[in-house]
N, C-alpha and C. Protein backbone atom coordinates (compact mmCIF):
# COMPACT_ATOMS: atom_id res chain seq x y z
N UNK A 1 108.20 -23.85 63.00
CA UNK A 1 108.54 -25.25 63.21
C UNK A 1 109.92 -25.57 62.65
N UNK A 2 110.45 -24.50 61.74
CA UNK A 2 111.97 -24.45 60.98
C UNK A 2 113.01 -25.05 61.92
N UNK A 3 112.68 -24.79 63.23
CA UNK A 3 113.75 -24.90 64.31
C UNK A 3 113.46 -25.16 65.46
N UNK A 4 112.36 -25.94 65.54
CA UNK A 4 112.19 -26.99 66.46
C UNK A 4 113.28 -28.06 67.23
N UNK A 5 113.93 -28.19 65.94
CA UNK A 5 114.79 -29.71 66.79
C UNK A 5 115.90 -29.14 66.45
N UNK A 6 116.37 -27.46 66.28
CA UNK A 6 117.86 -27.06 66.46
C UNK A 6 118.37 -27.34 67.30
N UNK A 7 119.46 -27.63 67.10
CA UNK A 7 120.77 -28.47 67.77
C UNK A 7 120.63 -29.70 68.68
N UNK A 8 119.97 -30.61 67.75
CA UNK A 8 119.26 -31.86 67.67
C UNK A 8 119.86 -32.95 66.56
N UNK A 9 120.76 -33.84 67.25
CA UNK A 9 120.62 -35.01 66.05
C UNK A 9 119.45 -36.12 66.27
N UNK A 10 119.06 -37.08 65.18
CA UNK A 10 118.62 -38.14 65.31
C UNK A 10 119.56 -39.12 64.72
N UNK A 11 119.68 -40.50 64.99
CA UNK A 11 119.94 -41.81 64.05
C UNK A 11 118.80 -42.00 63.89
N UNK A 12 118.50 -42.37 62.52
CA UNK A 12 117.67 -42.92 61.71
C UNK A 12 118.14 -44.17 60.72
N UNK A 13 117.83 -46.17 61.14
CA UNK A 13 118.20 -46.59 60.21
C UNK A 13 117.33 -46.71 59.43
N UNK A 14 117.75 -47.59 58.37
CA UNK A 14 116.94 -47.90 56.81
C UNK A 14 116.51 -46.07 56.02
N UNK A 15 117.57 -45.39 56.23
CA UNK A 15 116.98 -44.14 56.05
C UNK A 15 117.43 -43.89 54.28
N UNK A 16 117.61 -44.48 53.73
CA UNK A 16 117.90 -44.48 52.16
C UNK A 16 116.72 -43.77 51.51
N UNK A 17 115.80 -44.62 51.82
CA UNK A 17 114.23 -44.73 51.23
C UNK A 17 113.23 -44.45 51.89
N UNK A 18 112.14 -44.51 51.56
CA UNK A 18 110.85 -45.19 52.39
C UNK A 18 110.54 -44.55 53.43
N UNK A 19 110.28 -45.07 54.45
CA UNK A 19 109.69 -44.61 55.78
C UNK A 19 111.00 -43.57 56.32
N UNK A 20 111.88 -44.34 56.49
CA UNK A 20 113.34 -43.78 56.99
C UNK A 20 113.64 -42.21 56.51
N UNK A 21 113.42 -42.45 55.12
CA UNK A 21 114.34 -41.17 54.44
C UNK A 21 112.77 -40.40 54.56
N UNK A 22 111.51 -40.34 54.37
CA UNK A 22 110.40 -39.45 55.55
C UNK A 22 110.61 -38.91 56.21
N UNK A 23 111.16 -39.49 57.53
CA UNK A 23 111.49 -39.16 58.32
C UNK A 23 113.03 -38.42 58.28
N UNK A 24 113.62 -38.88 58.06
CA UNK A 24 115.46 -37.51 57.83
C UNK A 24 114.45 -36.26 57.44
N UNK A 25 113.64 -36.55 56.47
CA UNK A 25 113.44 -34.93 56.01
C UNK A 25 112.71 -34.41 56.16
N UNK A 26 111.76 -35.02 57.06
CA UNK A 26 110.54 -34.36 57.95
C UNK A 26 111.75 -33.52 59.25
N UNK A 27 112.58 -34.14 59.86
CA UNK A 27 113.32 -33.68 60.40
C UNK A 27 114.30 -32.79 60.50
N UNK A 28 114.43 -33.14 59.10
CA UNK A 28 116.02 -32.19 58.75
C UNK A 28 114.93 -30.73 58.76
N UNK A 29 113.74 -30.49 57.93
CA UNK A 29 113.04 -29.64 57.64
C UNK A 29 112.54 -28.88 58.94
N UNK A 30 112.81 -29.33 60.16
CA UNK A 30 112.33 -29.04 61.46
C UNK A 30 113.52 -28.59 62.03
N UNK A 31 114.76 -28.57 61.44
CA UNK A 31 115.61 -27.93 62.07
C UNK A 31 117.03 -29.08 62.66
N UNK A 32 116.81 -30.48 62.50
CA UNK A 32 117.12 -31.46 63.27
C UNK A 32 118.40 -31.94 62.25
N UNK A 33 119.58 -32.15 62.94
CA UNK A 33 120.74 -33.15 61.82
C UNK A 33 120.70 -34.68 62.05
N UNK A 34 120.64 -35.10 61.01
CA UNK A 34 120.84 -36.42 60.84
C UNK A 34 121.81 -37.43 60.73
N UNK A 35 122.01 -38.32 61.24
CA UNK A 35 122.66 -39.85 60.81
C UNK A 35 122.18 -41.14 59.75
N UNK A 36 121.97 -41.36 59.22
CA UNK A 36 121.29 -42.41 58.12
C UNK A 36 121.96 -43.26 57.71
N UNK A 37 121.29 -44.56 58.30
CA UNK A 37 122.30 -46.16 57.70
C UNK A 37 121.29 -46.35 56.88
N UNK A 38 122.17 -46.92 56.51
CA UNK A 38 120.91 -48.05 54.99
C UNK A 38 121.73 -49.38 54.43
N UNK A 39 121.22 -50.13 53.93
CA UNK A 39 121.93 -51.65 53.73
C UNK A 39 122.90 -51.63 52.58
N UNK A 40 122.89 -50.32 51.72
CA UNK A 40 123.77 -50.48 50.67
C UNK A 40 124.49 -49.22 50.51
N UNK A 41 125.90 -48.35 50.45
CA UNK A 41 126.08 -46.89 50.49
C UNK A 41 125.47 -46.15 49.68
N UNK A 42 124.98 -46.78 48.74
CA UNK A 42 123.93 -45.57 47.60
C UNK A 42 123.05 -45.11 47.79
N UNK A 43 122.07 -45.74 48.26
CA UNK A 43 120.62 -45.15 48.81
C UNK A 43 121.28 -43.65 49.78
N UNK A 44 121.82 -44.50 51.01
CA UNK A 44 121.85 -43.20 51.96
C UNK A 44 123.40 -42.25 51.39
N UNK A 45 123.68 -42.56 50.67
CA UNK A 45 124.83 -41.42 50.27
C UNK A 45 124.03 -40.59 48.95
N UNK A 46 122.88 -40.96 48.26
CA UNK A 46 122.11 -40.48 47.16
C UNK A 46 120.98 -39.02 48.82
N UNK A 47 120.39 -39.69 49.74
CA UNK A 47 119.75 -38.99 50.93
C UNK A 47 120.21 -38.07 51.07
N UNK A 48 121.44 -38.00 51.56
CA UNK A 48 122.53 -37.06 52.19
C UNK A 48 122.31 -35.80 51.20
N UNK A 49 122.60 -35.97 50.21
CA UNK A 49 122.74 -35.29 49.24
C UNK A 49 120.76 -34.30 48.96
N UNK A 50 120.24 -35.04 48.84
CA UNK A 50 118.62 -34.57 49.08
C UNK A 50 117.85 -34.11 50.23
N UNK A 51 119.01 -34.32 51.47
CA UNK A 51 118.40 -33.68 52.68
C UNK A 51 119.12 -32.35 52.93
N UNK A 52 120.30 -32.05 51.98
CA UNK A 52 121.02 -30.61 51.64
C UNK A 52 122.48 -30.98 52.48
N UNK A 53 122.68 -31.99 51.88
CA UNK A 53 124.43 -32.24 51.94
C UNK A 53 124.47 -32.58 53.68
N UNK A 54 125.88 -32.48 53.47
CA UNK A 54 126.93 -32.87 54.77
C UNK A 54 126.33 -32.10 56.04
N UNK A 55 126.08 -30.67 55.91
CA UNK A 55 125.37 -29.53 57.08
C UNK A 55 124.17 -30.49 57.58
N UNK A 56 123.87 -31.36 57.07
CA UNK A 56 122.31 -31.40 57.48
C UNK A 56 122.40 -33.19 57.62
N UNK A 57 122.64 -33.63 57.31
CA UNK A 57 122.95 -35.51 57.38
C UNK A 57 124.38 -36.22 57.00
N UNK A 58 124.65 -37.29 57.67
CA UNK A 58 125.84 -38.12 57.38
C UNK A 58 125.09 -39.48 57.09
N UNK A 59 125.55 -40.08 56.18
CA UNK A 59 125.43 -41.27 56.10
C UNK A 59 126.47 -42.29 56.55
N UNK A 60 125.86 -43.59 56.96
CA UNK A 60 126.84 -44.64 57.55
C UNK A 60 125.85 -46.06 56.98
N UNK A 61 126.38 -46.55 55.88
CA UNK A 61 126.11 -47.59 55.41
C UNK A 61 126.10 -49.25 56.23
N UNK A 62 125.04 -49.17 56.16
CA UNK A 62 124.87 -50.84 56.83
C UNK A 62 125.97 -52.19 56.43
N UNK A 63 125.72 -52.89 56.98
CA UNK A 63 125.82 -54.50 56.50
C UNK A 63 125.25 -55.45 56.61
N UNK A 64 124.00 -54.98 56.31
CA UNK A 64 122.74 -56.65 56.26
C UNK A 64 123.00 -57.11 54.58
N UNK A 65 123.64 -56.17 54.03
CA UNK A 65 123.77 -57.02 52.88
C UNK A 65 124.95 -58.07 52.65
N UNK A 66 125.52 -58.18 53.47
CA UNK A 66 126.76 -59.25 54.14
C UNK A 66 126.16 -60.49 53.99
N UNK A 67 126.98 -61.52 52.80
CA UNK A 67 126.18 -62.63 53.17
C UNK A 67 127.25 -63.51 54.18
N UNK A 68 127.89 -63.29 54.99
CA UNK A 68 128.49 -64.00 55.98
C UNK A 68 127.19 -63.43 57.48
N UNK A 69 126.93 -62.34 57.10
CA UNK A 69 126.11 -61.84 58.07
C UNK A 69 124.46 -62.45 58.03
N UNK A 70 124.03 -62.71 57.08
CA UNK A 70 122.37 -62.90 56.73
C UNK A 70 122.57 -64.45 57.25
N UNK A 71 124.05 -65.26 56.75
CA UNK A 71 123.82 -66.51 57.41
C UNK A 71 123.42 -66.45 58.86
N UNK A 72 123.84 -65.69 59.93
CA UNK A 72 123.75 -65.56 60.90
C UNK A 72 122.53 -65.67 61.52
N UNK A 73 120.99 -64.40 60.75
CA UNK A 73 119.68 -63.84 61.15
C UNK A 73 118.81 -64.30 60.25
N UNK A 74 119.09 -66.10 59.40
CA UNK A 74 118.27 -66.48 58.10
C UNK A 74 116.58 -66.39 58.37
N UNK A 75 115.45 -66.17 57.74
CA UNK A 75 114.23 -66.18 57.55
C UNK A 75 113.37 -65.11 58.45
N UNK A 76 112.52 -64.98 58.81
CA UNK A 76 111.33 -64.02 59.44
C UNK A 76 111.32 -64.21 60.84
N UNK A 77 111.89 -65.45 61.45
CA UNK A 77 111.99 -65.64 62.89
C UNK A 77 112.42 -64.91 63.57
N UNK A 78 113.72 -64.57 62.79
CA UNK A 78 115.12 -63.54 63.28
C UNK A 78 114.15 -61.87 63.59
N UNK A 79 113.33 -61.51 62.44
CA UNK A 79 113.41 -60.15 62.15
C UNK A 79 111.99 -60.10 63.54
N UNK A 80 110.77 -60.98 63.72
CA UNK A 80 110.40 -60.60 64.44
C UNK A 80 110.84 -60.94 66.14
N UNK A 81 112.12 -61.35 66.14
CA UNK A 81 112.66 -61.38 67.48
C UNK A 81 113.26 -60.37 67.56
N UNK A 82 113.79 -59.74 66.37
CA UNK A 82 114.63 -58.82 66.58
C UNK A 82 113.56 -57.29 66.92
N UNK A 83 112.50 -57.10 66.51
CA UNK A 83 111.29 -56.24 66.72
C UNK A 83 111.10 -56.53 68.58
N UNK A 84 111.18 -57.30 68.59
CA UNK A 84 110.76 -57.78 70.35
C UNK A 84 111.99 -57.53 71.13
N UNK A 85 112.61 -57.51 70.82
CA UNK A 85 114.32 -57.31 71.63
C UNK A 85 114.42 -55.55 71.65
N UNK A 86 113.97 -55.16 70.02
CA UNK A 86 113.94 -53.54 70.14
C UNK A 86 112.76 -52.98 71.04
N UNK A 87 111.90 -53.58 71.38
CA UNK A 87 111.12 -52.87 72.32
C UNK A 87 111.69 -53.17 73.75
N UNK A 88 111.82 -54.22 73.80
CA UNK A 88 112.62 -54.68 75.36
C UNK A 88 113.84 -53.58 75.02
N UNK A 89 114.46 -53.60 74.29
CA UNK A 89 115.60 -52.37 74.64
C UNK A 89 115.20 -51.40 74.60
N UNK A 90 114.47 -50.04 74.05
CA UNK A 90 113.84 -49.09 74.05
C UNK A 90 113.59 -48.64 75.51
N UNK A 91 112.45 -49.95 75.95
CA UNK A 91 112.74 -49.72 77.44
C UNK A 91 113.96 -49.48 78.52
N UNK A 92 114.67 -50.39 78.28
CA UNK A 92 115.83 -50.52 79.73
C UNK A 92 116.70 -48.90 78.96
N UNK A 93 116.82 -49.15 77.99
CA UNK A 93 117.24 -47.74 77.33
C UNK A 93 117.01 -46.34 78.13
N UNK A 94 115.57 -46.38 78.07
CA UNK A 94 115.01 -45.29 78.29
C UNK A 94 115.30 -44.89 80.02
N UNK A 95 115.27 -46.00 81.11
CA UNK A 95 115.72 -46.38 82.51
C UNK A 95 117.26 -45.66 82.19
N UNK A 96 118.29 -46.08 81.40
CA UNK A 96 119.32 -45.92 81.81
C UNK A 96 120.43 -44.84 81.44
N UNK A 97 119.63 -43.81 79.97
CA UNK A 97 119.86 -42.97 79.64
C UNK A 97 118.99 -41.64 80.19
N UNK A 98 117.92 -41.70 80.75
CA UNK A 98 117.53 -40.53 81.66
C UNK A 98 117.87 -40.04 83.20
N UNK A 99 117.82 -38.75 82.88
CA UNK A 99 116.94 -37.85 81.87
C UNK A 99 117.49 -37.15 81.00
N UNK A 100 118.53 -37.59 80.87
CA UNK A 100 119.33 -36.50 79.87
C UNK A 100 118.95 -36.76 78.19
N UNK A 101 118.14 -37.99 78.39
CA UNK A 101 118.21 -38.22 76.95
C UNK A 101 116.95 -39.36 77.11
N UNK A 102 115.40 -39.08 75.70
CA UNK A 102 114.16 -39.96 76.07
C UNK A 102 114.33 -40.73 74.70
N UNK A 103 114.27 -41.93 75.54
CA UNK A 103 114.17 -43.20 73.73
C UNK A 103 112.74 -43.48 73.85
N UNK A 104 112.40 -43.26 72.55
CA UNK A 104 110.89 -44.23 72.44
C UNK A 104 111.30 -44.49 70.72
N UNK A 105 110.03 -45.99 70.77
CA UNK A 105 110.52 -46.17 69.17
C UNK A 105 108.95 -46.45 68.56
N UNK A 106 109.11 -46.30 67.43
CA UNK A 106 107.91 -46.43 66.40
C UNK A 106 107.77 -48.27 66.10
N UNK A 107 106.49 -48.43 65.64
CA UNK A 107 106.34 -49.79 65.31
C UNK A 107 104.79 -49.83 64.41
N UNK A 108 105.13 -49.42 62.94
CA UNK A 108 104.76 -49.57 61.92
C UNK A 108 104.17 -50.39 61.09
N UNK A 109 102.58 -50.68 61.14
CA UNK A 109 102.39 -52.36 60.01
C UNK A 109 103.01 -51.67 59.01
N UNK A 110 102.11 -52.44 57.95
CA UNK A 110 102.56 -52.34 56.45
C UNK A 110 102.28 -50.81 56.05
N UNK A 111 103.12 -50.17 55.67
CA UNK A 111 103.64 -49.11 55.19
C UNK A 111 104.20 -49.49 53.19
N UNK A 112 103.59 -48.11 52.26
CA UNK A 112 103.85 -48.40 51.18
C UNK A 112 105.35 -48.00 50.93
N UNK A 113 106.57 -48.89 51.08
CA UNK A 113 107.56 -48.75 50.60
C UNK A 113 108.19 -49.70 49.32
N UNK A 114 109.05 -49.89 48.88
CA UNK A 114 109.79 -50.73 47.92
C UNK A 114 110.45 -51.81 49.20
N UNK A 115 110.31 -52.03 50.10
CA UNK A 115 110.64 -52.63 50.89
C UNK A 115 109.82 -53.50 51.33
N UNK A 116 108.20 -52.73 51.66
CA UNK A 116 107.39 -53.89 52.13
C UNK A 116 106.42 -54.23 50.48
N UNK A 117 107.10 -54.26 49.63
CA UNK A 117 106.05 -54.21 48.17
C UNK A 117 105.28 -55.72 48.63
N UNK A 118 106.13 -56.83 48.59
CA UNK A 118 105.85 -58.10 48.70
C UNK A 118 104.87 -58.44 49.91
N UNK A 119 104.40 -57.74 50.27
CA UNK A 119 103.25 -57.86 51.42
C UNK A 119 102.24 -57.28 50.58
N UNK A 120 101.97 -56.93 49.56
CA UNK A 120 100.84 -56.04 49.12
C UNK A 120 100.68 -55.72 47.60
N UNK A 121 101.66 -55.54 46.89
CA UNK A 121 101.91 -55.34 45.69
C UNK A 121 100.74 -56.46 45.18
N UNK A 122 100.08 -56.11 44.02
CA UNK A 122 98.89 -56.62 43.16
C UNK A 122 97.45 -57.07 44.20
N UNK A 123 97.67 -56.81 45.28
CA UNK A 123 96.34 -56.91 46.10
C UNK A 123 96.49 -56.43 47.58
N UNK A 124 96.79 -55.00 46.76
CA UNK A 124 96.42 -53.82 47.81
C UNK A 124 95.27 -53.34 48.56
N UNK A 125 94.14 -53.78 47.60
CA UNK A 125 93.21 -53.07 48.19
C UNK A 125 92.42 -54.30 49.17
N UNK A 126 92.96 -55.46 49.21
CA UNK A 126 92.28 -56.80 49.62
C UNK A 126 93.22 -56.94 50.86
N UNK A 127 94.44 -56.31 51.25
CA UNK A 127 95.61 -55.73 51.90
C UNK A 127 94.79 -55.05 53.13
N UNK A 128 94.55 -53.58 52.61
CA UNK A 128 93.98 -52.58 52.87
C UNK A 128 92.56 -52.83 54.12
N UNK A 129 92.14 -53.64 53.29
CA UNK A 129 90.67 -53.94 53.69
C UNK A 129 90.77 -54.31 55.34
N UNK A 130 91.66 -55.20 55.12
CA UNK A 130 92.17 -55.99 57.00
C UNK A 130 92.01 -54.65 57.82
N UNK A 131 92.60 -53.31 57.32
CA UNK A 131 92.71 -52.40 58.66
C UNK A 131 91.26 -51.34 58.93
N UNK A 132 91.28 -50.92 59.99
CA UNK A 132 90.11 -49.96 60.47
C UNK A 132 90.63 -49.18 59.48
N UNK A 133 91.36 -48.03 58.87
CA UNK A 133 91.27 -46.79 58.63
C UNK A 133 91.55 -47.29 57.03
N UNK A 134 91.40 -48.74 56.60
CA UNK A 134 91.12 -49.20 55.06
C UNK A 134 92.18 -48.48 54.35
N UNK A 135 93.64 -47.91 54.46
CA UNK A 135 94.33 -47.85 53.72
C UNK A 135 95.79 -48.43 54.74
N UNK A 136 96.39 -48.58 53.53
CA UNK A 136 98.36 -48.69 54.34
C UNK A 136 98.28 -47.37 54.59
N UNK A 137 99.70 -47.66 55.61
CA UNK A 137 100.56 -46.34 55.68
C UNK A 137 101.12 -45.95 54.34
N UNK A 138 101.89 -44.52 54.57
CA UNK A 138 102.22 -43.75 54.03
C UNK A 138 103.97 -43.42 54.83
N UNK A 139 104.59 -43.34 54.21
CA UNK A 139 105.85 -42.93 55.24
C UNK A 139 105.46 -42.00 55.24
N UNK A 140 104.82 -40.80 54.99
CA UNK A 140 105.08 -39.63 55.62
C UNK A 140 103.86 -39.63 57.36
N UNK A 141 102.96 -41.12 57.26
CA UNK A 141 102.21 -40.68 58.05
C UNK A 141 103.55 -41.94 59.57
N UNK A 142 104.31 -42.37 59.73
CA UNK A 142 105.42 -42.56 60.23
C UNK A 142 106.35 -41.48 60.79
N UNK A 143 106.73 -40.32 59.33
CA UNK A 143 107.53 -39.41 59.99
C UNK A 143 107.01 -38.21 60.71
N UNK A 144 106.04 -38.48 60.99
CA UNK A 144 104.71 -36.99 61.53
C UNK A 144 105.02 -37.78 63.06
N UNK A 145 104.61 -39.08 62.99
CA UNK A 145 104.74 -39.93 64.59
C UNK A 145 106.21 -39.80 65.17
N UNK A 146 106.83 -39.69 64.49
CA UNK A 146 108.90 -39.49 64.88
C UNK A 146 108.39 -37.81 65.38
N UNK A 147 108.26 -37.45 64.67
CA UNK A 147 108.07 -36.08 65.05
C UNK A 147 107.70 -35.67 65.69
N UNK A 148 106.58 -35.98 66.19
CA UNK A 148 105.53 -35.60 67.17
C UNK A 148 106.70 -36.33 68.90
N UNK A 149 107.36 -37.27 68.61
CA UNK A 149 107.83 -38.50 69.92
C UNK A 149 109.61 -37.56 70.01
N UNK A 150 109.67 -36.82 69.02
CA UNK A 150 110.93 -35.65 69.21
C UNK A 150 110.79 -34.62 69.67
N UNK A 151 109.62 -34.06 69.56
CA UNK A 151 109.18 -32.70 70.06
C UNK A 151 108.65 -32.18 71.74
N UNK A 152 108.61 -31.04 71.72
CA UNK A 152 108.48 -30.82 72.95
C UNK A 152 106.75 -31.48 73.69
N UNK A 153 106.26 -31.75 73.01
CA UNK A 153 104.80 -32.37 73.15
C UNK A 153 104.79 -33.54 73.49
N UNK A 154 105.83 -34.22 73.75
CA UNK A 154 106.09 -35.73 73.79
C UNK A 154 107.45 -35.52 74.86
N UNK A 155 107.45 -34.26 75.98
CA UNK A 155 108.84 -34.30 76.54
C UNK A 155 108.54 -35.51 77.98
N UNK A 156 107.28 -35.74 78.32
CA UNK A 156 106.93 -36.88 78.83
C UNK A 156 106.84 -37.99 78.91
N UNK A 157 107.66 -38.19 77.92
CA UNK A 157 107.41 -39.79 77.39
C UNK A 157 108.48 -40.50 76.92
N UNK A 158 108.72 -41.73 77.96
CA UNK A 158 109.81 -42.09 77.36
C UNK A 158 110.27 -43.69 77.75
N UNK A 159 110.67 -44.46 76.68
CA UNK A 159 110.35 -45.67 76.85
C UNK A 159 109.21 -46.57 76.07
N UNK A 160 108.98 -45.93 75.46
CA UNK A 160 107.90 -46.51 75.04
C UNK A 160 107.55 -46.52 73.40
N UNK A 161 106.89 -47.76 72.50
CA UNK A 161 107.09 -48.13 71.38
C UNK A 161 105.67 -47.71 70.66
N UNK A 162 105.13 -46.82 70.36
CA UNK A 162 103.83 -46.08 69.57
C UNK A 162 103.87 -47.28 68.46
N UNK A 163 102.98 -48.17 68.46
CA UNK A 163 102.33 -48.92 67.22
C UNK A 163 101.30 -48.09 66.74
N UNK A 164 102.25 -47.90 64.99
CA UNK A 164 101.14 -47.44 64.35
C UNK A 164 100.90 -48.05 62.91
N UNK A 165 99.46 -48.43 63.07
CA UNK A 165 98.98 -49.71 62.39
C UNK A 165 98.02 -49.28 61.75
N UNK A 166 97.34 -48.57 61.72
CA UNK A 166 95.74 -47.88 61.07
C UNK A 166 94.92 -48.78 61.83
N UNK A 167 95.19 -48.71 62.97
CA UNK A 167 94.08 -49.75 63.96
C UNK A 167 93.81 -51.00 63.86
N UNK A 168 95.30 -51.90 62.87
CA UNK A 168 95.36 -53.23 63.00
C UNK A 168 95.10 -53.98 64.04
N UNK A 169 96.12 -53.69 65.11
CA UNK A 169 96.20 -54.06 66.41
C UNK A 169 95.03 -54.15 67.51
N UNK A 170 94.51 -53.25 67.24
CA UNK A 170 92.82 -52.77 67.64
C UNK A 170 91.98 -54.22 67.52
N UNK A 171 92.31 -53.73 66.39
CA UNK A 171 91.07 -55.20 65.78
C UNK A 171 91.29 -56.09 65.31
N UNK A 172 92.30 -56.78 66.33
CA UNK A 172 92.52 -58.15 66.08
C UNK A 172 93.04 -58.48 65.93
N UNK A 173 94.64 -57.55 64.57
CA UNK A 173 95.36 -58.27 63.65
C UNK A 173 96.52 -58.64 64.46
N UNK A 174 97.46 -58.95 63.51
CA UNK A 174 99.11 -58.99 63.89
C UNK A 174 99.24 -57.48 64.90
């Protein structure tokens, strides 16, 4: 599996931490080079360095931490329009870059990062309870789904946004 995704890049944002940086090194470990933004240059320039230097990832630092920019996308309205716009693009994406190239994207509930703490932090397990499979994610169970939607097992598929929720969606939830 060392070299599965040789001579393969991905972009990966928010890849500092968390789900993101899972995924770089579920990937990088599969053979695959990376790109990694993140909102501040430390996180993903600290990555770079833990996914085995420059050979194997570049980092390119975000700007959501711009406050001329946050005025722009203020409160939760923004972020879940902006989730709905990435699936509407994913699609026309996928129409206008094949076949030379298949977009599909991931779409993740609550996942245990330092990112989503404030969804869960001190009543996790009352959190938890809402989903069929009774725990959060895990970023590594995120970068197994990247993986699986990179690989040759998934060369069929394209366009399309894998929600993975522990069977939120299933039953009822968000």
């Amino acid at each position: 599996m060392a070299e599965r995704f040789a001579g393969r890049t991905a972009i990966i944002t928010g890849a500092g931490r968390g789900i993101g940086l899972a995924i770089a090194e579920r990937l990088v470990a599969d053979g695959a080079k990376v790109v990694i933004t993140g909102r501040k240059p430390d996180a993903p320039a600290s990555a770079v360095a833990a996914l085995g230097g420059a050979d194997h990832a570049l980092a390119v630092a975000g700007h959501a931490a711009d406050t001329a920019h946050q005025d722009e996308e203020p409160g939760i309205g923004m972020y879940g329009a902006g989730k709905a716009m990435l699936m509407h693009l994913t699609k026309e994406l996928a129409i206008e870059v094949s076949p030379r190239v298949r977009v599909n994207a991931v779409a993740p509930a609550v996942v245990k990062t330092r990112f989503a703490a404030a969804l869960h932090e001190g009543r996790e397990d009352a959190v938890a309870a809402e989903y069929p499979l009774a725990r959060l994610g895990a970023p590594d169970d995120i970068a197994g789904v990247v993986a699986y939607l990179l690989s040759g097992d998934a060369e069929w598929m394209t366009g399309r946004t894998l929600v993975v929720d522990g069977g939120l969606a299933a039953a009822g939830g968000a």
